[in-house]
PDB file of N, CA and C in Angstrom:
ATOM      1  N   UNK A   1      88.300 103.642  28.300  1.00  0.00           N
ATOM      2  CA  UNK A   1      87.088 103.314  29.027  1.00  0.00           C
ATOM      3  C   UNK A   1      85.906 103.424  28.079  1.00  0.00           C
ATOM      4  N   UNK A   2      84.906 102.838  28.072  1.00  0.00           N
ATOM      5  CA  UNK A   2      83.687 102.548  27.365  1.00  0.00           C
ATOM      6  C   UNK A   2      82.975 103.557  27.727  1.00  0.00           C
ATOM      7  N   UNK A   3      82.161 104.343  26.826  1.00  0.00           N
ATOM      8  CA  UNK A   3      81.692 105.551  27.167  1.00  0.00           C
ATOM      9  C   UNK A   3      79.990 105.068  26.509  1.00  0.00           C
ATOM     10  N   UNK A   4      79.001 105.136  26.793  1.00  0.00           N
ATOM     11  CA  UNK A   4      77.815 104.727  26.013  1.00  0.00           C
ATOM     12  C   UNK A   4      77.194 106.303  24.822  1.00  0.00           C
ATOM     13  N   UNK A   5      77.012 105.781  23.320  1.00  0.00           N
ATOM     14  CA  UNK A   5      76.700 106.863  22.686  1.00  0.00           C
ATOM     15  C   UNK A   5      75.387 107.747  23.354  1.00  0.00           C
ATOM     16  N   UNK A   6      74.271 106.826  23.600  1.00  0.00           N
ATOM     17  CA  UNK A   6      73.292 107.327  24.200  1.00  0.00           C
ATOM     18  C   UNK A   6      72.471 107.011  25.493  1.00  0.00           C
ATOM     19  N   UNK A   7      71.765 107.805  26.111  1.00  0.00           N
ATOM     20  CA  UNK A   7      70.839 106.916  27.580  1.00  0.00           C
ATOM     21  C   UNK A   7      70.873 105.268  27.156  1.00  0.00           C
ATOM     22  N   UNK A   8      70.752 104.421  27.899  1.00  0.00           N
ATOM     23  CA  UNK A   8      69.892 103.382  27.443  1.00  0.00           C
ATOM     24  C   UNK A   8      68.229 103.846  28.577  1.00  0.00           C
ATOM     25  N   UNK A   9      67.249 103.606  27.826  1.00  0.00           N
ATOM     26  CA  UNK A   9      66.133 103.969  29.061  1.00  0.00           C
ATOM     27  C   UNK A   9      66.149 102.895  30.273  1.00  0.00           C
ATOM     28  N   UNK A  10      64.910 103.081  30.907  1.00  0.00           N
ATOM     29  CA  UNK A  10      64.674 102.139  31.943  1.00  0.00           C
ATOM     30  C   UNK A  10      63.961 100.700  31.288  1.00  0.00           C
ATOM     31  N   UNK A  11      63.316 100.874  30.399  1.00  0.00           N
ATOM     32  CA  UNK A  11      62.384 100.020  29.246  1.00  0.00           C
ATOM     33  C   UNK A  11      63.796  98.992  28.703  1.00  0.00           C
ATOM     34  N   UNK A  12      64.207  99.672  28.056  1.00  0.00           N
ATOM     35  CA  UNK A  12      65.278  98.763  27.561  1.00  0.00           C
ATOM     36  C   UNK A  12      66.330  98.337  28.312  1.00  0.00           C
ATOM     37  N   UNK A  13      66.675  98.280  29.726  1.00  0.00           N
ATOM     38  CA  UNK A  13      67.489  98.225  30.636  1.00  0.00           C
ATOM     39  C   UNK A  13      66.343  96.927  31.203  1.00  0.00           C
ATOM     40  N   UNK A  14      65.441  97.070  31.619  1.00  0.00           N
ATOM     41  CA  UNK A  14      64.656  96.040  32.252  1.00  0.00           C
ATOM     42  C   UNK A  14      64.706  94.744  31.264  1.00  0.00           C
ATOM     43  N   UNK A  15      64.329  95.068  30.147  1.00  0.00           N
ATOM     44  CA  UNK A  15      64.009  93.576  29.020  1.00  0.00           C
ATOM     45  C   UNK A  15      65.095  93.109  29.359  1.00  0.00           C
ATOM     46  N   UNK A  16      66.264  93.873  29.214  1.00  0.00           N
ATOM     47  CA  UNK A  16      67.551  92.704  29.143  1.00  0.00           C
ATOM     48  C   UNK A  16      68.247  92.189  30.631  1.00  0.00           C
ATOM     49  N   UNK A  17      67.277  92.525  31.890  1.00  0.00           N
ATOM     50  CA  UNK A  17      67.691  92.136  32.743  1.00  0.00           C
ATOM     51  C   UNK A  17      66.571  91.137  33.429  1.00  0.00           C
ATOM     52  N   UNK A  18      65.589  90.888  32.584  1.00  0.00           N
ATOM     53  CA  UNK A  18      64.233  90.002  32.879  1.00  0.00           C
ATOM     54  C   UNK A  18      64.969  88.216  33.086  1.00  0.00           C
ATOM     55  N   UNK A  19      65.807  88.050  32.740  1.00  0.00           N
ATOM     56  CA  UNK A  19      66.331  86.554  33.273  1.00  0.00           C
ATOM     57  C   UNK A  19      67.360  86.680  34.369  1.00  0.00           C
ATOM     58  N   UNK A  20      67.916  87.657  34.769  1.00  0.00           N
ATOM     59  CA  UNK A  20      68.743  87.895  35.753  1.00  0.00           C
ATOM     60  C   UNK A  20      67.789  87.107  36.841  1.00  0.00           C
ATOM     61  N   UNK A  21      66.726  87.165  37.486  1.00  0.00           N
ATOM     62  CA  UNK A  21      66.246  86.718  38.813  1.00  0.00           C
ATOM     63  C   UNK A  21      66.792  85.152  39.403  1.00  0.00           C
ATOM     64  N   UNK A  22      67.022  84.399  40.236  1.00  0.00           N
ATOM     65  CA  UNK A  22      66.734  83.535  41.038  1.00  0.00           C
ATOM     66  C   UNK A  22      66.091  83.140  41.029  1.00  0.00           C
ATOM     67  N   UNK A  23      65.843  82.023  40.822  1.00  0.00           N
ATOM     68  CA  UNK A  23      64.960  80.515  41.752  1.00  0.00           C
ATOM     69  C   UNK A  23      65.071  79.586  42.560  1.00  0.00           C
ATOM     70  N   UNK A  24      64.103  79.348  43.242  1.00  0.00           N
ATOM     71  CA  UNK A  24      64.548  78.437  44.230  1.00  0.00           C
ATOM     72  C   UNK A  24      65.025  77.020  43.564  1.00  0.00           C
ATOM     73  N   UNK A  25      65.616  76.448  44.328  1.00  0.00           N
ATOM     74  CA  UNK A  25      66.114  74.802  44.186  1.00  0.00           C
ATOM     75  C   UNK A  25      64.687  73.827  43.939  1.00  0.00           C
ATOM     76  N   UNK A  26      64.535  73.242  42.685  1.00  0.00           N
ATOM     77  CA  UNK A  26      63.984  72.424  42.559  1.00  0.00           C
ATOM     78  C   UNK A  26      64.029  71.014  43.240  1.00  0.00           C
ATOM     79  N   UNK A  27      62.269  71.158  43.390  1.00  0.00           N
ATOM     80  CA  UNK A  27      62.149  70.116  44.482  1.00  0.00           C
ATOM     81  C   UNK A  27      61.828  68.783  44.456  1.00  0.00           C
ATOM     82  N   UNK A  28      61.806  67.407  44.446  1.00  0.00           N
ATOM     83  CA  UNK A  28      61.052  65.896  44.087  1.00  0.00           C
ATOM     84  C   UNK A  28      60.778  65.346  45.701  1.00  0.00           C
ATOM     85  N   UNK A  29      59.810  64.468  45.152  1.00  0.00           N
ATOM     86  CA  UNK A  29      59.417  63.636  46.504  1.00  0.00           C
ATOM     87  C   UNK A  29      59.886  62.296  46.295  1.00  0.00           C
ATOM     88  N   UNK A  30      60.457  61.741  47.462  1.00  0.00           N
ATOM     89  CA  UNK A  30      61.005  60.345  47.177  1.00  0.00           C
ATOM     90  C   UNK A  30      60.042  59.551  46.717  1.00  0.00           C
ATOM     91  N   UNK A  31      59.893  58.219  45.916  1.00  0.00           N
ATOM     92  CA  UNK A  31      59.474  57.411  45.526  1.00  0.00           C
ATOM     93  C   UNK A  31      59.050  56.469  46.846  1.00  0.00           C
ATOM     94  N   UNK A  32      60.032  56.157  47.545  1.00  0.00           N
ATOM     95  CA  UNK A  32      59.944  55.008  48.720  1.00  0.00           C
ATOM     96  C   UNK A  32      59.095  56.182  49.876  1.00  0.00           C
ATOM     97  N   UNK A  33      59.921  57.266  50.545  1.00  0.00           N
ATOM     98  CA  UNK A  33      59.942  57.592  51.732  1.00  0.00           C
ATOM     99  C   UNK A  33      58.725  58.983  51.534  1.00  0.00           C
ATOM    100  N   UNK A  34      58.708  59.434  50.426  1.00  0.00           N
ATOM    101  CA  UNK A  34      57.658  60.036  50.207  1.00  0.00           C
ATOM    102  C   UNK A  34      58.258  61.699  50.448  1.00  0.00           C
ATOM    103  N   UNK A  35      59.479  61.558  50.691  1.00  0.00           N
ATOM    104  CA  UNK A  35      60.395  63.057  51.873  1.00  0.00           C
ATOM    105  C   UNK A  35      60.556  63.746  50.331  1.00  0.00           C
ATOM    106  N   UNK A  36      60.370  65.086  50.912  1.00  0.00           N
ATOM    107  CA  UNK A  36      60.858  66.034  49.885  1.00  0.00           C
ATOM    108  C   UNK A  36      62.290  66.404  50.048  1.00  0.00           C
ATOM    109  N   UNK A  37      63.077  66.246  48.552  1.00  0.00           N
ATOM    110  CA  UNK A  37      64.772  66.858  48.908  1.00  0.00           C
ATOM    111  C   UNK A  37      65.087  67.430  47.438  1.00  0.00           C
ATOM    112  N   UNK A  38      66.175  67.782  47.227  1.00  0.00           N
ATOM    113  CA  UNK A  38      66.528  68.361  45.894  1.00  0.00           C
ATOM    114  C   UNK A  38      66.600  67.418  45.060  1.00  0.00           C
ATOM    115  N   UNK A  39      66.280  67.714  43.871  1.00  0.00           N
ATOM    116  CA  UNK A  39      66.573  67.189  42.788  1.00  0.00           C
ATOM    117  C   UNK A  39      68.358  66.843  42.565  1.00  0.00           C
ATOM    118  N   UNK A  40      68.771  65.147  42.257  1.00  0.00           N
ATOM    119  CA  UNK A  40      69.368  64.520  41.996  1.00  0.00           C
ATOM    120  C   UNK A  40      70.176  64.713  43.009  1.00  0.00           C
ATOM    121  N   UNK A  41      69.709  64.749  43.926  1.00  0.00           N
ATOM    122  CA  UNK A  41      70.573  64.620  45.663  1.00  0.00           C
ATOM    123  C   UNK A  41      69.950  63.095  46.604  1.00  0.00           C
ATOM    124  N   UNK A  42      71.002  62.963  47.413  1.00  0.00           N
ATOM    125  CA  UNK A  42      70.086  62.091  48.053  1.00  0.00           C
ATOM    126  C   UNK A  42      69.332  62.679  49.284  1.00  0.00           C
ATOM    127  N   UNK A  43      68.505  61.957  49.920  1.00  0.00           N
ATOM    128  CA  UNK A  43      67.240  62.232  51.383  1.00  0.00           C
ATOM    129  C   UNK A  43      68.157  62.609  52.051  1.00  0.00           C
ATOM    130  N   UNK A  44      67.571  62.911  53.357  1.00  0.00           N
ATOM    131  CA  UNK A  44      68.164  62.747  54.707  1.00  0.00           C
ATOM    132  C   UNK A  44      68.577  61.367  55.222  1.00  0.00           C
ATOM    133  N   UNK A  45      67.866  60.488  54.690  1.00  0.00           N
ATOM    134  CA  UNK A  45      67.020  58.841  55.239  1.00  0.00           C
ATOM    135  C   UNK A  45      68.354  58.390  54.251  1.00  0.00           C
ATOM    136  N   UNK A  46      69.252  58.872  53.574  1.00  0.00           N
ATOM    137  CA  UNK A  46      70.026  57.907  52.247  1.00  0.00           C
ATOM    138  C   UNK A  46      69.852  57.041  51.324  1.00  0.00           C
ATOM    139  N   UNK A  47      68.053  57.677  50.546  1.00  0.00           N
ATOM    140  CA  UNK A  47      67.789  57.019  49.338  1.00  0.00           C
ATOM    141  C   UNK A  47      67.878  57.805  48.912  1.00  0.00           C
ATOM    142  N   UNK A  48      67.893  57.291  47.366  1.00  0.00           N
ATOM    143  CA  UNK A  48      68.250  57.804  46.064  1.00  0.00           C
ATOM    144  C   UNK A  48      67.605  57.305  44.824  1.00  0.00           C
ATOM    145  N   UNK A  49      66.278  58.055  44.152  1.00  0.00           N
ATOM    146  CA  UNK A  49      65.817  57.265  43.158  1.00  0.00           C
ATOM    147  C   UNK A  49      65.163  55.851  44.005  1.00  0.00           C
ATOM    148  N   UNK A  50      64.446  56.105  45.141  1.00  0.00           N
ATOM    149  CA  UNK A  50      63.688  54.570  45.980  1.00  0.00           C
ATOM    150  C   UNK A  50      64.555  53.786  46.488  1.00  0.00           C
ATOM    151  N   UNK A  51      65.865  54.077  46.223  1.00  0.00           N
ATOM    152  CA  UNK A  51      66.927  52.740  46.890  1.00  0.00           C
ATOM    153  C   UNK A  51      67.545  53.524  47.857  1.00  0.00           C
ATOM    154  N   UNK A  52      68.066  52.668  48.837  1.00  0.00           N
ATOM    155  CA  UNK A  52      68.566  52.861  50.574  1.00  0.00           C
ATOM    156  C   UNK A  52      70.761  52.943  49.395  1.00  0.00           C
ATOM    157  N   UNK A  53      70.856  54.109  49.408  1.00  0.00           N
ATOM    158  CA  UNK A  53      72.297  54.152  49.249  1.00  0.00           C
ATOM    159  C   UNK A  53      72.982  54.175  49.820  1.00  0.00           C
ATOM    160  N   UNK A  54      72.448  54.756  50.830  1.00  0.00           N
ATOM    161  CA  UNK A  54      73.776  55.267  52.052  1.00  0.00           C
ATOM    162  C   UNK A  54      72.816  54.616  53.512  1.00  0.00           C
ATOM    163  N   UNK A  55      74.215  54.089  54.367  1.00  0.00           N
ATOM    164  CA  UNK A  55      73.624  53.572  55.873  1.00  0.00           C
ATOM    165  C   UNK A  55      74.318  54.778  56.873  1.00  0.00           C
ATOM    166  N   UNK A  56      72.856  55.387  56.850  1.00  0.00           N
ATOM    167  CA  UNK A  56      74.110  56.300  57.993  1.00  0.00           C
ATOM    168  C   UNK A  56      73.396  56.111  59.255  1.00  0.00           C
ATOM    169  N   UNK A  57      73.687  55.324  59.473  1.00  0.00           N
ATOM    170  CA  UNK A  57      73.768  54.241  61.300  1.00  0.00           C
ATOM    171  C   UNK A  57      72.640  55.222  61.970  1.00  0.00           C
ATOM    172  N   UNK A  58      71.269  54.987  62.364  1.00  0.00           N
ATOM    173  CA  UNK A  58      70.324  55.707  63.282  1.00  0.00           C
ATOM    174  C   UNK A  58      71.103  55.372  64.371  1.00  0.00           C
ATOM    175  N   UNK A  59      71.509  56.431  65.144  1.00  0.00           N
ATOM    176  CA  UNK A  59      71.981  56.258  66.684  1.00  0.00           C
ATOM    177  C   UNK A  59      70.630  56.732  67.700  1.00  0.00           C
TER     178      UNK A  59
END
């Protein structure tokens, strides 16, 4: 088992855990519909990059 020679402090325990955090999902606005959705996903509406990709039938 790995035993550490000395403390590490709280100082040097934080620096190396400063990229550990989360971010949220980056966001774009459609070109055509103006709708906000994730980056390189398509809408709700089924554009993609301003074009109608997907028909998903308005009932």
């Amino acid at each position: 088992m790995a035993v550490q020679k000395s403390k590490v402090s709280r100082s040097h325990r934080d620096k190396r855990r400063t990229h550990d955090s989360l971010s949220g999902p980056t966001l774009s606005t459609d070109q055509t519909t103006g709708e906000r959705h994730r980056r390189h996903h398509v809408t709700a509406d089924g554009f993609y990059k301003g074009q109608k990709v997907l028909d998903l039938g308005e009932d």
